[in-house]
PDB file of N, CA and C in Angstrom:
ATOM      1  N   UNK A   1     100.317 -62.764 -39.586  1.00  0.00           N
ATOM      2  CA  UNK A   1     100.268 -62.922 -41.026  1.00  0.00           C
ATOM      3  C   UNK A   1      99.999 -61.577 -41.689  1.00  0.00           C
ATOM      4  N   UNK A   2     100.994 -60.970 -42.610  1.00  0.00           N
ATOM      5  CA  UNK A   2     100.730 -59.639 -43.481  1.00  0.00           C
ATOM      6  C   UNK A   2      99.593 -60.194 -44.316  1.00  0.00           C
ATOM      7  N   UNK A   3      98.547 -59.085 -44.213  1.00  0.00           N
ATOM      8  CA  UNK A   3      97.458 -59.082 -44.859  1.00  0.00           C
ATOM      9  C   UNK A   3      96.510 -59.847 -44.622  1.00  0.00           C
ATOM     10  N   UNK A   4      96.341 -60.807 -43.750  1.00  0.00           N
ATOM     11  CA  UNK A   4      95.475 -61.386 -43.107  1.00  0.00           C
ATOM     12  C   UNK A   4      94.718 -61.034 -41.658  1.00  0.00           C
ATOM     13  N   UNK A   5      93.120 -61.073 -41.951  1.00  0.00           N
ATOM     14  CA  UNK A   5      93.088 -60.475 -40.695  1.00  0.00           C
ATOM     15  C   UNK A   5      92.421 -61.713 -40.184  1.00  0.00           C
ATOM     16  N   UNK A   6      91.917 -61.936 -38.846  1.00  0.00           N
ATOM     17  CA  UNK A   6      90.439 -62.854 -38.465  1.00  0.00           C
ATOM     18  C   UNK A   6      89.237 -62.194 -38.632  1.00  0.00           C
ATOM     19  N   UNK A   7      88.383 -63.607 -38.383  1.00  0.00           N
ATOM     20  CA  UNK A   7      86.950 -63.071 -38.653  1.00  0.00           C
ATOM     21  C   UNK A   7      86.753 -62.012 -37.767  1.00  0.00           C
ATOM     22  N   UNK A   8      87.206 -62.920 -36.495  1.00  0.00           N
ATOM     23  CA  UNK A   8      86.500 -62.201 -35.412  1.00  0.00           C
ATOM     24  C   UNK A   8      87.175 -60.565 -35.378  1.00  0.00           C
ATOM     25  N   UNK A   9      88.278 -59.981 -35.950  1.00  0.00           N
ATOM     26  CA  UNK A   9      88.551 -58.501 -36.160  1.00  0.00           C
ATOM     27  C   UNK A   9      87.756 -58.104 -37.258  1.00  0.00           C
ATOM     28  N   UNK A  10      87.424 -58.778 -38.460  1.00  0.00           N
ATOM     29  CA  UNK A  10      86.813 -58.594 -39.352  1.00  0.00           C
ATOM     30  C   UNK A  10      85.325 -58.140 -38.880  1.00  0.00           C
ATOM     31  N   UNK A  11      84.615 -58.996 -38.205  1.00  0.00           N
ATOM     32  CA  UNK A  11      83.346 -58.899 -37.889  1.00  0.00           C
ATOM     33  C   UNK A  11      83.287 -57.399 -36.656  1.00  0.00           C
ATOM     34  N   UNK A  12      84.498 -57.087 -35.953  1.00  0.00           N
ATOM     35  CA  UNK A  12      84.968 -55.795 -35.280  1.00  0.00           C
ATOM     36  C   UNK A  12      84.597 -54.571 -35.981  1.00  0.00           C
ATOM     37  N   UNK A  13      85.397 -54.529 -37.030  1.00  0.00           N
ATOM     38  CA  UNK A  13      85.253 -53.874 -37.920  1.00  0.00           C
ATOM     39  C   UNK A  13      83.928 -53.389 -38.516  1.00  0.00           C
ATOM     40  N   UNK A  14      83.374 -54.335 -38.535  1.00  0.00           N
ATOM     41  CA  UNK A  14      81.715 -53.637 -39.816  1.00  0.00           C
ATOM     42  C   UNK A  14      81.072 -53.810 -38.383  1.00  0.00           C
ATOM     43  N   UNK A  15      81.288 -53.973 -37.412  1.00  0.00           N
ATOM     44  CA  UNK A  15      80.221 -54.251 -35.862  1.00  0.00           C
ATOM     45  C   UNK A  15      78.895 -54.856 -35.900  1.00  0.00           C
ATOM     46  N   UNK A  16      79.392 -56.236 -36.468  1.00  0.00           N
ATOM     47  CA  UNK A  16      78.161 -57.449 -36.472  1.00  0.00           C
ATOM     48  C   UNK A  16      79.063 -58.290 -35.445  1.00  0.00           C
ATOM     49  N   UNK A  17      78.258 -59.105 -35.561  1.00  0.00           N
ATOM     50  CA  UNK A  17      78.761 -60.734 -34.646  1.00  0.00           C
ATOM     51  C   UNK A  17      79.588 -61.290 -35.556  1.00  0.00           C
ATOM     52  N   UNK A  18      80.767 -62.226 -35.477  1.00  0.00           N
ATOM     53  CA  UNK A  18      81.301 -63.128 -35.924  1.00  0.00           C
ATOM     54  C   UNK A  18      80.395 -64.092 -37.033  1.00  0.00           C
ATOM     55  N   UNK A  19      79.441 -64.590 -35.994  1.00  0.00           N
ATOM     56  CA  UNK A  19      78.431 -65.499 -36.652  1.00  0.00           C
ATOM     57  C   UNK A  19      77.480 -64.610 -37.492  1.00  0.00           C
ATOM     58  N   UNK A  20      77.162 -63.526 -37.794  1.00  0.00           N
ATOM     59  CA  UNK A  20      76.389 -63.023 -38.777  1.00  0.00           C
ATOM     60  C   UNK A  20      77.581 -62.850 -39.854  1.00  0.00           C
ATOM     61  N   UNK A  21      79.310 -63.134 -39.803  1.00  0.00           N
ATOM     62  CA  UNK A  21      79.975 -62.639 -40.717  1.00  0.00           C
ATOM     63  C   UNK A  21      79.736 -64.312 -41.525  1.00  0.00           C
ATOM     64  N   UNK A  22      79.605 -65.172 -40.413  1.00  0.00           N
ATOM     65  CA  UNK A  22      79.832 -66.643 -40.845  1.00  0.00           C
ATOM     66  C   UNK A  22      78.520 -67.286 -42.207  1.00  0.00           C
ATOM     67  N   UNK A  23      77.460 -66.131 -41.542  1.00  0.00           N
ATOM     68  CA  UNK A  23      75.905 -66.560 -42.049  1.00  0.00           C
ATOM     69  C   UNK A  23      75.958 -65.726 -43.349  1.00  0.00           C
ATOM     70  N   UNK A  24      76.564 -64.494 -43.870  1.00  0.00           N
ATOM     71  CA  UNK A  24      77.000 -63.769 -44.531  1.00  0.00           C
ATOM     72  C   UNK A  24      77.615 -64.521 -45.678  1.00  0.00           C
ATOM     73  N   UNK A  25      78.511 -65.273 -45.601  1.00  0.00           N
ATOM     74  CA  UNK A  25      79.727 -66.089 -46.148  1.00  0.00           C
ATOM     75  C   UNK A  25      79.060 -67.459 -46.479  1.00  0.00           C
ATOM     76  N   UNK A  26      78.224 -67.929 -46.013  1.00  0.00           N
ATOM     77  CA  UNK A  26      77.634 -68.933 -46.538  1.00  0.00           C
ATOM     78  C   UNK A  26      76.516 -68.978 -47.579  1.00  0.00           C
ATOM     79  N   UNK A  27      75.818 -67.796 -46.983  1.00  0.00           N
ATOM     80  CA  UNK A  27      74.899 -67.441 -47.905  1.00  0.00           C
ATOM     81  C   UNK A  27      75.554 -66.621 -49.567  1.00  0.00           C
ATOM     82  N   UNK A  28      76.855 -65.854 -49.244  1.00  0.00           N
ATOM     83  CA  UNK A  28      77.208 -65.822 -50.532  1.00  0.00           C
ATOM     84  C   UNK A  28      77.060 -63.947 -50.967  1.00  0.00           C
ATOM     85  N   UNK A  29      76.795 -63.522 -49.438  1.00  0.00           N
ATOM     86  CA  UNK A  29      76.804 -62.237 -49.086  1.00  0.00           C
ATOM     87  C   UNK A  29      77.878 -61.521 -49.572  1.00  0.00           C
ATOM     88  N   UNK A  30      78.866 -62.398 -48.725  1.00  0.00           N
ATOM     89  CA  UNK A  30      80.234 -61.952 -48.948  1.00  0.00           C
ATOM     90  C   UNK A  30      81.045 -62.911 -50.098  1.00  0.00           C
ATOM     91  N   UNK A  31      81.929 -62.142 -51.030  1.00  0.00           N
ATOM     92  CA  UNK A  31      82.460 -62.834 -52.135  1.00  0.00           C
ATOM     93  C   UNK A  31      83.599 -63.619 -51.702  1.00  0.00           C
ATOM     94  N   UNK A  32      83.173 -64.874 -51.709  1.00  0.00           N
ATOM     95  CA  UNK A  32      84.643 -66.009 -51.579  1.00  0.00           C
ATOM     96  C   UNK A  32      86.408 -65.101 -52.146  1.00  0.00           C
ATOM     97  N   UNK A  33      86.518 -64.567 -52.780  1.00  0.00           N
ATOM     98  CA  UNK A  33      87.429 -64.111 -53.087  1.00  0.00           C
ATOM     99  C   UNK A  33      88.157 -63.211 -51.735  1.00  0.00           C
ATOM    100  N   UNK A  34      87.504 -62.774 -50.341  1.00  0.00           N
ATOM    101  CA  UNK A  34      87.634 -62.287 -49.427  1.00  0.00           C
ATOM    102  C   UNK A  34      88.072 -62.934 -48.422  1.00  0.00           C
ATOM    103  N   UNK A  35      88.081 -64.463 -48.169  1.00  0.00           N
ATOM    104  CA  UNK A  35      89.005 -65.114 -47.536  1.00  0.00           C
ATOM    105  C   UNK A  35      89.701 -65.917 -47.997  1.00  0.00           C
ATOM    106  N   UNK A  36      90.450 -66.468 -46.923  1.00  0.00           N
ATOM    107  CA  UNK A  36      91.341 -67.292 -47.515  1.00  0.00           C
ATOM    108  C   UNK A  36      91.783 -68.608 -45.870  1.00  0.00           C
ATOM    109  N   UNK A  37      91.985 -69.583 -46.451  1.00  0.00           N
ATOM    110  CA  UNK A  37      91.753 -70.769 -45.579  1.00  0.00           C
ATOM    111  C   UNK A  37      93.091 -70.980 -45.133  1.00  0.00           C
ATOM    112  N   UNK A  38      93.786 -70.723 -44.214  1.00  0.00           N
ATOM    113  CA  UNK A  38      95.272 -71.310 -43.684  1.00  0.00           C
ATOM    114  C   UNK A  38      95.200 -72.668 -42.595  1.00  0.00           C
ATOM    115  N   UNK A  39      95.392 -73.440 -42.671  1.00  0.00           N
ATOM    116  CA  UNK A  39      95.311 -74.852 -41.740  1.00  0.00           C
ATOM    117  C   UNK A  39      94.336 -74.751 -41.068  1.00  0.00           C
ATOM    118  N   UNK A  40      92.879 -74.815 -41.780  1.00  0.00           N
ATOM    119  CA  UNK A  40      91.427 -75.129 -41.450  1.00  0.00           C
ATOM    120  C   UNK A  40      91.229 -74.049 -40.532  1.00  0.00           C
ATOM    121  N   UNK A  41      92.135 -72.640 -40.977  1.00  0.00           N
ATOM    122  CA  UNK A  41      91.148 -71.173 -40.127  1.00  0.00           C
ATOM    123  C   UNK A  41      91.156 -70.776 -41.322  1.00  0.00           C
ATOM    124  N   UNK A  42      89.557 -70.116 -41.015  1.00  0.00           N
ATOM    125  CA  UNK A  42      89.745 -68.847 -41.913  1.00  0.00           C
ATOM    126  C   UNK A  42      89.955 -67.570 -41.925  1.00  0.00           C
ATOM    127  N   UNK A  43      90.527 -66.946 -42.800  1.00  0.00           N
ATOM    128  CA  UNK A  43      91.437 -65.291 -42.849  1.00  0.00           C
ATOM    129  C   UNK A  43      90.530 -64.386 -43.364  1.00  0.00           C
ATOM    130  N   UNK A  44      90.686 -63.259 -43.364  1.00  0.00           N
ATOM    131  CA  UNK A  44      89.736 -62.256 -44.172  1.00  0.00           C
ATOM    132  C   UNK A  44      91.145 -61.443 -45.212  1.00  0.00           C
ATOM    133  N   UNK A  45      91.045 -61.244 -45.864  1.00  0.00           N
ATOM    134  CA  UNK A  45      92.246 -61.052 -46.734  1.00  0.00           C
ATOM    135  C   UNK A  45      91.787 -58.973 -46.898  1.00  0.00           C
ATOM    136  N   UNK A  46      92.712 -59.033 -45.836  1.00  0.00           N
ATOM    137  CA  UNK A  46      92.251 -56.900 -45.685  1.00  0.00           C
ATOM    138  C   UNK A  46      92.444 -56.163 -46.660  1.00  0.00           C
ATOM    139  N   UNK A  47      93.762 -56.817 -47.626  1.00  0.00           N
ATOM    140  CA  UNK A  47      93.444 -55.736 -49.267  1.00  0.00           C
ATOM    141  C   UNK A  47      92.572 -56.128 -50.223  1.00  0.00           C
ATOM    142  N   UNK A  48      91.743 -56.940 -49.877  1.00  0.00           N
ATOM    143  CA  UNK A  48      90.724 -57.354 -50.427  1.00  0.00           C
ATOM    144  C   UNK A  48      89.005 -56.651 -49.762  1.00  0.00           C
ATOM    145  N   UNK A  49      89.052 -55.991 -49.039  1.00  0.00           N
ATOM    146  CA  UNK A  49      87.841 -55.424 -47.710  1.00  0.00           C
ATOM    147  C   UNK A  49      87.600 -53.853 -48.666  1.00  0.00           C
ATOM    148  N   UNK A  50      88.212 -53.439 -48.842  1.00  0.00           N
ATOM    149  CA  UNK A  50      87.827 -52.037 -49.741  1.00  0.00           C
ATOM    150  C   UNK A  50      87.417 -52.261 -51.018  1.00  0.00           C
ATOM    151  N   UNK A  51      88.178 -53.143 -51.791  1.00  0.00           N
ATOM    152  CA  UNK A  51      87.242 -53.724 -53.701  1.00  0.00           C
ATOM    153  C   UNK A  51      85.925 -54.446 -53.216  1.00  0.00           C
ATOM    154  N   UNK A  52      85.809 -55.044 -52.370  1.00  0.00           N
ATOM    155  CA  UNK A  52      84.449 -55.704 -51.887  1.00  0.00           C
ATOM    156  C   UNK A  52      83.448 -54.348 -51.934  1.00  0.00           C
ATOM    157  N   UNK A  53      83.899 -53.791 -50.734  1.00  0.00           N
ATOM    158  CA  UNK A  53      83.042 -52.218 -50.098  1.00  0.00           C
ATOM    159  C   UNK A  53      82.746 -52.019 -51.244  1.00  0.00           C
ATOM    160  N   UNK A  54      83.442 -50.897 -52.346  1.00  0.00           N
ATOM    161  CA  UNK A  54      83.357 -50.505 -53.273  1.00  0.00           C
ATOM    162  C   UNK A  54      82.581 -51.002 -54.739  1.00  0.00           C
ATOM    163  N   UNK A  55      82.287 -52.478 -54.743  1.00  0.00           N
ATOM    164  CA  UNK A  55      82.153 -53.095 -55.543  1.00  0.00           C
ATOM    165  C   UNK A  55      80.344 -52.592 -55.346  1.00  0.00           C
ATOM    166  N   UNK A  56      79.781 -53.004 -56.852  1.00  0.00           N
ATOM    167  CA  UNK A  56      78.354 -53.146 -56.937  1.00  0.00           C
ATOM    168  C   UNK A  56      77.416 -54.107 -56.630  1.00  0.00           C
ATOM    169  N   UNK A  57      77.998 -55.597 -55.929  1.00  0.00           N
ATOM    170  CA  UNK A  57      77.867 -56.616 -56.004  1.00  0.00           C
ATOM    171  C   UNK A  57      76.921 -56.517 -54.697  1.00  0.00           C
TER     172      UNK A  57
END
């Protein structure tokens, strides 16, 4: 999928666990606007990973 990554590369990336990306995302750490749900997986949407970074939030 262009522009979709997984958690589990996602969570690669910043070098946490999967499940701290999961505990992250529930709690509201990470802005819903950063994934995206394709047939009950979820995506990390990668041109979306740098406005997050960058953001003040």
């Amino acid at each position: 999928m262009i522009g979709l990554i997984s958690l589990k590369e996602f969570a690669k990336r910043l070098n946490v666990p999967v499940s701290t990306i999961r505990t992250w995302k529930q709690r509201g750490n990470i802005p819903s606007f950063l994934f995206k749900k394709v047939g009950g997986t979820i995506f990390v949407r990668e041109n979306k990973i740098s406005e997050w970074v960058d953001s003040d939030a």
